[in-house]
Protein backbone atom coordinates (compact mmCIF):
# COMPACT_ATOMS: atom_id res chain seq x y z
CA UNK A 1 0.77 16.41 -5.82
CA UNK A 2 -0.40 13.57 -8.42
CA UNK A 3 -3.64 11.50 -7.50
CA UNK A 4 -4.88 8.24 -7.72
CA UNK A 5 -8.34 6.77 -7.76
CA UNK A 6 -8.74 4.79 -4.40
CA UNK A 7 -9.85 1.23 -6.43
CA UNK A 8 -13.41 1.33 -7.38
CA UNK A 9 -14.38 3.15 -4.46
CA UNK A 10 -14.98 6.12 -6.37
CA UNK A 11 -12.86 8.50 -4.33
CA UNK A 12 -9.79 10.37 -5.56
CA UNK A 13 -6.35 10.43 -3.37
CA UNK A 14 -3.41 11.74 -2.85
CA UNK A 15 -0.67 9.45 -4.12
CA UNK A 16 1.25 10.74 -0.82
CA UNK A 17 -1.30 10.24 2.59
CA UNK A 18 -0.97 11.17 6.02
CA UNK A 19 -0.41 8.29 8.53
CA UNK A 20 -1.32 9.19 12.31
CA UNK A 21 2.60 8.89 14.18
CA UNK A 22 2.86 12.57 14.21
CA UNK A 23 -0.73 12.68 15.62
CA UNK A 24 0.55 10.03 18.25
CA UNK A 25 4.33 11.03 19.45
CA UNK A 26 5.01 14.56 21.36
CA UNK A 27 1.71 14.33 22.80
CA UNK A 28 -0.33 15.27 19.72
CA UNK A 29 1.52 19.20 19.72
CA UNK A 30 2.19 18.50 16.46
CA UNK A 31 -1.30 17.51 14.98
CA UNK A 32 -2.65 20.55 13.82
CA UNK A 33 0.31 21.94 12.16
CA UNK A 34 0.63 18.25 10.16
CA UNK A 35 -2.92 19.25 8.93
CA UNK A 36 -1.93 22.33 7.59
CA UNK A 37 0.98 20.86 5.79
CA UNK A 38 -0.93 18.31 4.43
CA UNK A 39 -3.48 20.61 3.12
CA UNK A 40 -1.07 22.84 1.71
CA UNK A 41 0.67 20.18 -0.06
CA UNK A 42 -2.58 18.83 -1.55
CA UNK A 43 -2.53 15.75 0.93
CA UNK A 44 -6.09 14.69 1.17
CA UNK A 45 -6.19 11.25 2.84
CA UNK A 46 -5.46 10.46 6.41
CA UNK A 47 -5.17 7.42 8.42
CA UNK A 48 -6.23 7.15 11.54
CA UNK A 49 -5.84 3.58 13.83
CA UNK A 50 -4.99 5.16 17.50
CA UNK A 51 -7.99 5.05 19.74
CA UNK A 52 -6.38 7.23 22.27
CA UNK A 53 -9.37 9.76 22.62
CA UNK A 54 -6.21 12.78 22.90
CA UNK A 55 -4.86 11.85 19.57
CA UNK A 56 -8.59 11.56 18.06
CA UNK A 57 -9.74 14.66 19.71
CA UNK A 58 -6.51 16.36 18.37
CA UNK A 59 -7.58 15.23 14.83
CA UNK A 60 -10.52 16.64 15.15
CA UNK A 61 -9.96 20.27 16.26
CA UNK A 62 -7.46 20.33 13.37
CA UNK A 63 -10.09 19.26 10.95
CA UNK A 64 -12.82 22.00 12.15
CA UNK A 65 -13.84 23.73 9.12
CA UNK A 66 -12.01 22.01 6.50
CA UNK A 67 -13.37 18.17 7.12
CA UNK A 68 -14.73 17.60 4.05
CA UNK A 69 -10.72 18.64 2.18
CA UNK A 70 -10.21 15.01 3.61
CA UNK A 71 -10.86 11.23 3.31
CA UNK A 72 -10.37 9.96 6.25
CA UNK A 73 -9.62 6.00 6.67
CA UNK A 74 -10.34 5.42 10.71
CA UNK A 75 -10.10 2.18 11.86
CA UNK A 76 -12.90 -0.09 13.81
CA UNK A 77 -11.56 -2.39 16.09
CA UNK A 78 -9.71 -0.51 18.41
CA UNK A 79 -10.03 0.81 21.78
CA UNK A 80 -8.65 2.28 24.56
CA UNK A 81 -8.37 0.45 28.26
CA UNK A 82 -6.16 1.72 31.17
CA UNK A 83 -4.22 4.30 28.66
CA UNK A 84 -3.24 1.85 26.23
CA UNK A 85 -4.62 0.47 22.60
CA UNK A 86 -6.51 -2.54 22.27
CA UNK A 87 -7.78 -4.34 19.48
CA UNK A 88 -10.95 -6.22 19.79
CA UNK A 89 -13.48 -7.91 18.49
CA UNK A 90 -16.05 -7.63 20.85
CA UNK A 91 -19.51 -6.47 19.32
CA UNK A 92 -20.45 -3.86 21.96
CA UNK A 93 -16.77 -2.53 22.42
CA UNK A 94 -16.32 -1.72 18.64
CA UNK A 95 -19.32 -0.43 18.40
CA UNK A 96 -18.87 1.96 21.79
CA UNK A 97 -15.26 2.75 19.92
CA UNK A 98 -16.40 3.97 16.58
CA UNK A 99 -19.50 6.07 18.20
CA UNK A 100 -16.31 7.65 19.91
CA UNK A 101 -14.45 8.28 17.16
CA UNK A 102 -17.31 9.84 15.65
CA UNK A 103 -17.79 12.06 18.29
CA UNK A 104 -14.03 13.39 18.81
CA UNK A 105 -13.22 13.88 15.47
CA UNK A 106 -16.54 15.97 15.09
CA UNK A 107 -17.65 13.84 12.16
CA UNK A 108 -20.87 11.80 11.33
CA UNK A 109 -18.61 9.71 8.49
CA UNK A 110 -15.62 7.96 7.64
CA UNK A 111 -14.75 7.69 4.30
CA UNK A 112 -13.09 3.77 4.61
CA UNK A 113 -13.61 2.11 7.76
CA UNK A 114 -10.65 0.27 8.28
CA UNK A 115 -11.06 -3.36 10.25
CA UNK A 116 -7.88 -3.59 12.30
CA UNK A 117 -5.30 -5.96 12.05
CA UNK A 118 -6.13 -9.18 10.79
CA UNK A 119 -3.08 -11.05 10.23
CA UNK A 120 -4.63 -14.27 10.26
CA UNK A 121 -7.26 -16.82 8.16
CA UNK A 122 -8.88 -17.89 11.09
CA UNK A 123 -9.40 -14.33 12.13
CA UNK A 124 -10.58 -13.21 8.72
CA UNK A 125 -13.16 -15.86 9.06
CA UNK A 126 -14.52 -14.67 12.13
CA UNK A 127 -14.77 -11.54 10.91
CA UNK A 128 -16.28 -11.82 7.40
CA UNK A 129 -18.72 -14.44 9.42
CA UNK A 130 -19.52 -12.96 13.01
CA UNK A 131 -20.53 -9.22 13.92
CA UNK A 132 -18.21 -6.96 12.66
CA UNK A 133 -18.41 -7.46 9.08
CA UNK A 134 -22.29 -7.40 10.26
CA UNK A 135 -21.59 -4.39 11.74
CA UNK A 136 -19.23 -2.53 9.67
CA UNK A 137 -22.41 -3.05 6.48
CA UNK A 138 -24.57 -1.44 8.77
CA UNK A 139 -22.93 1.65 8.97
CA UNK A 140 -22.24 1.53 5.52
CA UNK A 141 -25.92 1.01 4.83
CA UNK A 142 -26.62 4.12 7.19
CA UNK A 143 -23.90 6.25 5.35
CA UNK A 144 -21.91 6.28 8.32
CA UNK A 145 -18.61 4.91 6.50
CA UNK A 146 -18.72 4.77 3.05
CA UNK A 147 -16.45 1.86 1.98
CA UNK A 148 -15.09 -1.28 4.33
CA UNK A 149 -11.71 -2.34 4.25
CA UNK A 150 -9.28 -4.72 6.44
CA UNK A 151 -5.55 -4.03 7.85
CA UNK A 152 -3.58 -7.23 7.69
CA UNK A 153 0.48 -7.69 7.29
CA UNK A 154 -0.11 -11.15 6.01
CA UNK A 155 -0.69 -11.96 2.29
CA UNK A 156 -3.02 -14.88 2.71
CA UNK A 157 -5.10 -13.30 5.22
CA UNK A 158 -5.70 -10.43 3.10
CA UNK A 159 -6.17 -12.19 0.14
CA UNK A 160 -9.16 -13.95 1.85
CA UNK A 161 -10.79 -10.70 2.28
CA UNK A 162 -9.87 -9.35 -1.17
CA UNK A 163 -11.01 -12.39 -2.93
CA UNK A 164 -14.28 -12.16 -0.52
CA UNK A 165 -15.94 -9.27 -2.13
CA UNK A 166 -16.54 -7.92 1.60
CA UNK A 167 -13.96 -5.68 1.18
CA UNK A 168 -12.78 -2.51 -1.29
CA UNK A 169 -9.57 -1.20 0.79
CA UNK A 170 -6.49 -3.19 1.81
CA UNK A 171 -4.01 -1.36 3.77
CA UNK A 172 -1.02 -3.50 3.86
CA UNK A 173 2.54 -3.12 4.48
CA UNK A 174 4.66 -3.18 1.31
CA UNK A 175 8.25 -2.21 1.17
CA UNK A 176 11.01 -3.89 -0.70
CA UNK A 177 12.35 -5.83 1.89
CA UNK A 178 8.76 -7.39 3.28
CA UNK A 179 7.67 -8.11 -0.42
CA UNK A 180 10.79 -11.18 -0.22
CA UNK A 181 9.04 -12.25 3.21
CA UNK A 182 6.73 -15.37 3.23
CA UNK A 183 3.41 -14.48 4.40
CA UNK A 184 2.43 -15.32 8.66
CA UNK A 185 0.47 -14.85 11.76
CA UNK A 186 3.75 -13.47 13.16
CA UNK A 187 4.24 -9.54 11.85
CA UNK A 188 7.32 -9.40 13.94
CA UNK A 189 8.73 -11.66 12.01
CA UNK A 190 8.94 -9.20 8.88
CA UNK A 191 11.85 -6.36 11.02
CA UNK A 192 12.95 -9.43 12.71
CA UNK A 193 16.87 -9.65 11.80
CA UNK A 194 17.01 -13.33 12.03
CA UNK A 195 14.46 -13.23 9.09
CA UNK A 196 17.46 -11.72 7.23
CA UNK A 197 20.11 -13.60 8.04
CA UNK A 198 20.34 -15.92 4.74
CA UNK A 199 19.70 -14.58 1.27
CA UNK A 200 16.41 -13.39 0.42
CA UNK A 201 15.12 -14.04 -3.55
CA UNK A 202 12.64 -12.48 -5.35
CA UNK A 203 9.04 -11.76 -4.85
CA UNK A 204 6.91 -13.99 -2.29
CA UNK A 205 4.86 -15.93 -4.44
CA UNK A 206 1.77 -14.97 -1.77
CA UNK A 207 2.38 -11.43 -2.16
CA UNK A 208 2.66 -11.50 -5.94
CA UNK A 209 -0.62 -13.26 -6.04
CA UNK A 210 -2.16 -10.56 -3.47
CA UNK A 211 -1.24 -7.67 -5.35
CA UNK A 212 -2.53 -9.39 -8.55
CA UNK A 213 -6.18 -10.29 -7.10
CA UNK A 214 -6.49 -6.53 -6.21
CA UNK A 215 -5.32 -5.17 -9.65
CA UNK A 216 -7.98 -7.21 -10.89
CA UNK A 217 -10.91 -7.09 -8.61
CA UNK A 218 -10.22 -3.20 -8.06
CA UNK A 219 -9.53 -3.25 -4.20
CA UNK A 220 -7.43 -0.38 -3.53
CA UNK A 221 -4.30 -0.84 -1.45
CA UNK A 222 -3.09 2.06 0.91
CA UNK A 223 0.35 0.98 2.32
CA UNK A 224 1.49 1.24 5.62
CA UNK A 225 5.16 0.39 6.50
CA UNK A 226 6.83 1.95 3.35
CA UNK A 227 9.69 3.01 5.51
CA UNK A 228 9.78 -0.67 7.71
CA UNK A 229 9.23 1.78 10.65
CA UNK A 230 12.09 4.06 9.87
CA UNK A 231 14.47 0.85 9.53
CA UNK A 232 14.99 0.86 5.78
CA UNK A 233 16.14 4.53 5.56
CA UNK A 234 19.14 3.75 8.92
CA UNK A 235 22.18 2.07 7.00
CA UNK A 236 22.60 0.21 10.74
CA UNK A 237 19.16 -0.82 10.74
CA UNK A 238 18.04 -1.37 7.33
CA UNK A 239 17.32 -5.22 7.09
CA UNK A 240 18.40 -5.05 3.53
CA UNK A 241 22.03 -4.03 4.76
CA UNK A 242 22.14 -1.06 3.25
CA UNK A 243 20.03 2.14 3.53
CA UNK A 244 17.38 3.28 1.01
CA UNK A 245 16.73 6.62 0.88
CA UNK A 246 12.48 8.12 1.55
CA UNK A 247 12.16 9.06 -1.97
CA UNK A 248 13.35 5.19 -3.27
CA UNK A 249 10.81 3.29 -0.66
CA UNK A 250 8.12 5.57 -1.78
CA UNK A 251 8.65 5.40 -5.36
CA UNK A 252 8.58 1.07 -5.00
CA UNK A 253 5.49 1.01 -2.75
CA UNK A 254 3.76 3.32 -5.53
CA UNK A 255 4.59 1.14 -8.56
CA UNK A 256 3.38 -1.84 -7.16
CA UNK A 257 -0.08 -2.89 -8.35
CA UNK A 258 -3.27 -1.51 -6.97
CA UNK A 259 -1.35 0.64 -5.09
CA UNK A 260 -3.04 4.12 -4.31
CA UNK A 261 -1.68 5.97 -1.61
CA UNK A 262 1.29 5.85 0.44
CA UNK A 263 0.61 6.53 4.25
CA UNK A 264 3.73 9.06 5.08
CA UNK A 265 4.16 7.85 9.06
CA UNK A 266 5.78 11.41 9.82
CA UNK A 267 6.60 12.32 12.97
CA UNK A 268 7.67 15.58 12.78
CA UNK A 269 6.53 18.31 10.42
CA UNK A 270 9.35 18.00 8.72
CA UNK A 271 9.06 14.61 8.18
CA UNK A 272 6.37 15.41 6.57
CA UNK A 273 7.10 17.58 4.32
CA UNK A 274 10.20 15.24 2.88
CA UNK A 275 7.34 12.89 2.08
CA UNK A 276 5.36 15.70 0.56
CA UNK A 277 8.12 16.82 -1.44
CA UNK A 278 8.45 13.91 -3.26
CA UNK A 279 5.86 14.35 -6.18
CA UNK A 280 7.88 17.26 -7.44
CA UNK A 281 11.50 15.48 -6.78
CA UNK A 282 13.45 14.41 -10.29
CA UNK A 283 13.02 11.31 -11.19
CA UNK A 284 16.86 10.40 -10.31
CA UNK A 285 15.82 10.91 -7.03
CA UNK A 286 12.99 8.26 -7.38
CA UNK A 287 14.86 5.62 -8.94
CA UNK A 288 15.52 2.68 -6.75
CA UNK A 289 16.27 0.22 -9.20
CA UNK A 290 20.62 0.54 -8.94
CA UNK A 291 19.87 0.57 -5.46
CA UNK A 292 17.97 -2.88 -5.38
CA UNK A 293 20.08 -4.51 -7.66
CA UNK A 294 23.13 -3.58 -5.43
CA UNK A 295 21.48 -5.17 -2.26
CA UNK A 296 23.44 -7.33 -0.03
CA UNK A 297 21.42 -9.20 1.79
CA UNK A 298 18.53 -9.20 -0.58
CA UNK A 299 17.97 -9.50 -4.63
CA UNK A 300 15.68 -9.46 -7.44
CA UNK A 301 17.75 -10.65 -9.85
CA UNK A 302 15.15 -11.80 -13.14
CA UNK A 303 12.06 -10.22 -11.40
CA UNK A 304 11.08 -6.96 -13.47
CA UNK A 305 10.57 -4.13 -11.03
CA UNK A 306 8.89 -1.75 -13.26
CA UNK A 307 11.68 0.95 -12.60
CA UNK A 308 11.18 1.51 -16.25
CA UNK A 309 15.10 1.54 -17.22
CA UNK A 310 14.48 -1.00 -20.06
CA UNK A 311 13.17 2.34 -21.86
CA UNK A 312 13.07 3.39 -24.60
CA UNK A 313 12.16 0.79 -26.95
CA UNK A 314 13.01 1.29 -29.90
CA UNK A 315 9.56 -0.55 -31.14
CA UNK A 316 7.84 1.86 -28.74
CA UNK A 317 7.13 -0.92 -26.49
CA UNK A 318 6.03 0.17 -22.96
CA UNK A 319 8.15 -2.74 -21.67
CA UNK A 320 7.11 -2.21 -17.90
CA UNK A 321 3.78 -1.72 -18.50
CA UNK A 322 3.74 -4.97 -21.28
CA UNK A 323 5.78 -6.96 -18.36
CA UNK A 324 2.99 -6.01 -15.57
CA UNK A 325 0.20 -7.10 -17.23
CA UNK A 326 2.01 -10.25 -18.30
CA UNK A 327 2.76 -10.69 -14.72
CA UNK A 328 -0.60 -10.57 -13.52
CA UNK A 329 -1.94 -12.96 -16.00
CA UNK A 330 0.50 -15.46 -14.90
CA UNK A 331 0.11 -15.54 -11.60
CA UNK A 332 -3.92 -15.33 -12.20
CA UNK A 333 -3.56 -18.91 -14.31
CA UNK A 334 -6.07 -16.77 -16.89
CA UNK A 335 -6.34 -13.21 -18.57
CA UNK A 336 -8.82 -11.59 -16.39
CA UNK A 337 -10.79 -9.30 -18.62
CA UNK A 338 -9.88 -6.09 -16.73
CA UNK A 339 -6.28 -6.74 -17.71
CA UNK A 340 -6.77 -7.76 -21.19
CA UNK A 341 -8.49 -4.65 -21.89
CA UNK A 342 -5.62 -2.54 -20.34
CA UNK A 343 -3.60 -4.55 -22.65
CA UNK A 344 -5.36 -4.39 -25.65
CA UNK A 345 -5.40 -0.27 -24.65
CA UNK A 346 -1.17 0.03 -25.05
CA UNK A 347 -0.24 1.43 -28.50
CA UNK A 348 2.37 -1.45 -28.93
CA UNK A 349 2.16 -4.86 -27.83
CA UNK A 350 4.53 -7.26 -26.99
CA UNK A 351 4.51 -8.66 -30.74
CA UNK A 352 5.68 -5.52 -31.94
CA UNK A 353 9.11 -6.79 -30.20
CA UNK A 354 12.32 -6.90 -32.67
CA UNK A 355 14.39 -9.12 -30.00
CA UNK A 356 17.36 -6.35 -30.19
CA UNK A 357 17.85 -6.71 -26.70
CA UNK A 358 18.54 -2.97 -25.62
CA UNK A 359 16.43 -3.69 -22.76
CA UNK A 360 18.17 -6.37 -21.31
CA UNK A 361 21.29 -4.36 -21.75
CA UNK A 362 19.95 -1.81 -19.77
CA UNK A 363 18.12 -4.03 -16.93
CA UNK A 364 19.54 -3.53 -13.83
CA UNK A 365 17.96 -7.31 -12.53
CA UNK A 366 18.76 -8.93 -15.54
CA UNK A 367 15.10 -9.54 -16.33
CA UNK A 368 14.63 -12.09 -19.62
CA UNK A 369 12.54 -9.64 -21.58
CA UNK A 370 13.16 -11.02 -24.83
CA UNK A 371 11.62 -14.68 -23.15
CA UNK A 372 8.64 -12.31 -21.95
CA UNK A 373 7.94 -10.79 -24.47
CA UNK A 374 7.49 -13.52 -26.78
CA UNK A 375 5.20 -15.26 -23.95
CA UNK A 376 3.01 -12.05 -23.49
CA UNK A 377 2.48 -11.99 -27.04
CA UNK A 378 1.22 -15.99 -27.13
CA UNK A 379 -0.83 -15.18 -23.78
CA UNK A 380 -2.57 -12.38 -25.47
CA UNK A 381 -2.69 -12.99 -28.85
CA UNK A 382 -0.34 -9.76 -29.76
């Protein structure tokens, strides 16, 4: 298993994480036995949104003893009414919520407390303003979560939070099929099929500039959705029209920016060790790039993807790594001085170019890296 740090938060994780649908489906019988696989597998972050008081007792029998192996990322905002979820944002019911999940999960912290679901600006505004931003800083003041972070599907929601310094975790859906989706109120709208009915091209221009701000201010992103729910992996379902396998989805959500931890939604045990599995797979077996590029219904055709087949330069350019910076200081307007001291950190720059074009030759999206090379170089001076 490789690790990641989780942003600034100070916390180490799992590159692979363990999302709660096992702990949900069957009736929970699985639970414990996901624990132990994770464990085993060097898993050591869990997500945890359900407020079904089964699913969080579950969780925390399987945790007895071995609670502090784990970061746990439970969410506030959620409750439980007549057997069925609920989000909320009423004061005394989150509050009444998260003293339960304390309780069943045998805990007196969360690592990230996770503020459910807000998929729109007006609702970020309410939040960062009224009393559950209040709130969720006074149980971080009283140790009771450590870090605050926000759930959201859409791009300019969550940027408000990122760029509000309220928050240091994102968990957002990214998958390579939602990254080509504008940004709305309406998550639906990103597995609906009529979403894909014409041509989809290149990255939203919300999403880019999302992924940027939390490179930059350090706001970790765990991502939820990797899989599109199991859609992207079903050649019938897939909204890209053709299936990608676990190991591709993974390996895109990963080498997005400010990515730190991919929440495997396994249902079975099995599922979950596929997902597991996949820091020791071969690197053929992580490549998605032919797989992109070949796309039906989707493409990325001049958008670098960071799949790294431009390699090797013969300059010794890291030409993905060169490319993402450049990327990030474009869609910033600036160099943010976080990036220009990555930059200034790579052994060869983008001046060290020769323009032989072997990279191009071996893109499989027909990137211009020549053209980006030479603008990298006049954005950062080398």
């Amino acid at each position: 298993m490789k690790y990641r740090k989780l942003g600034l938060t100070g916390i180490t994780v799992s590159e692979i994480g363990l999302g709660c649908e096992g702990f949900v489906d069957h009736d929970g019988r699985y639970t414990r036995e996901l624990v132990d696989i994770a464990a085993a597998g060097g898993v050591n972050y869990i997500d945890l949104y359900s407020s079904d008081p089964r699913v969080r007792e579950g969780l925390g029998r399987a945790l007895a003893g071995r609670r502090e192996k784990f970061a746990l990322q439970g969410h506030l905002c959620t409750t439980w009414e007549d057997g069925q979820y609920r989000r909320t944002r009423d004061e005394k019911e989150v509050r009444e919520s998260f003293a339960d999940l304390l309780r069943l999960l045998g805990t007196d912290y969360i690592d990230v407390g996770m503020i459910h679901y807000c998929d729109s600006a007006e609702d970020w505004r309410e939040i960062a303003d009224g009393p559950v931003m209040r709130y969720a800083r006074e149980l971080k003041a009283a140790g009771k979560i450590r870090h605050i972070g926000v759930s959201s599907h859409n791009p300019a929601a969550a940027l408000a939070a990122v760029k509000s310094g309220l928050i240091e975790v994102l968990m957002f859906s990214v998958n390579p099929c939602y990254d080509l989706q504008p940004g709305g109120e309406d998550c639906e709208a990103l597995w609906d099929d009529r979403s894909y009915e014409q041509p989809l091209l290149n990255m939203d221009a919300e999403r880019e500039a999302l992924y940027e701000a939390c490179s930059r201010l350090g706001v970790a992103i765990t991502v939820m959705k990797a899989f599109g729910g199991g859609d992207l992996l079903s050649e019938e379902l897939s909204p890209a029209g053709r299936a990608l396998t676990l190991y591709q989805c993974i390996s895109y959500a990963l080498t997005r920016p400010a990515v730190a931890v991919v929440l495997a939604g396994a249902h079975t045990p099995d599922e979950l060790r596929a997902s597991v599995a996949y820091s020791d797979a071969p690197p053929a077996e992580k490549d998605y790039a032919a797989a992109l590029a070949s796309l039906p219904k989707i493409s990325w055709h001049g958008h670098c993807m960071y799949c790294g087949h431009c390699a090797p330069c013969p300059a010794g350019i890291d030409v993905a790594a060169v490319t993402k910076f450049f990327s990030l200081a474009k869609a910033q307007g600036s160099v943010p001085e976080t990036v220009r001291e990555h930059y200034a950190a790579l052994p060869r720059k983008a001046g060290d170019c020769m323009e032989c074009r072997a990279c191009e030759s071996r893109c499989p999206f027909e990137v211009p890296v020549v053209e980006n090379m030479r603008r990298a170089k006049e954005i950062f001076g080398a």
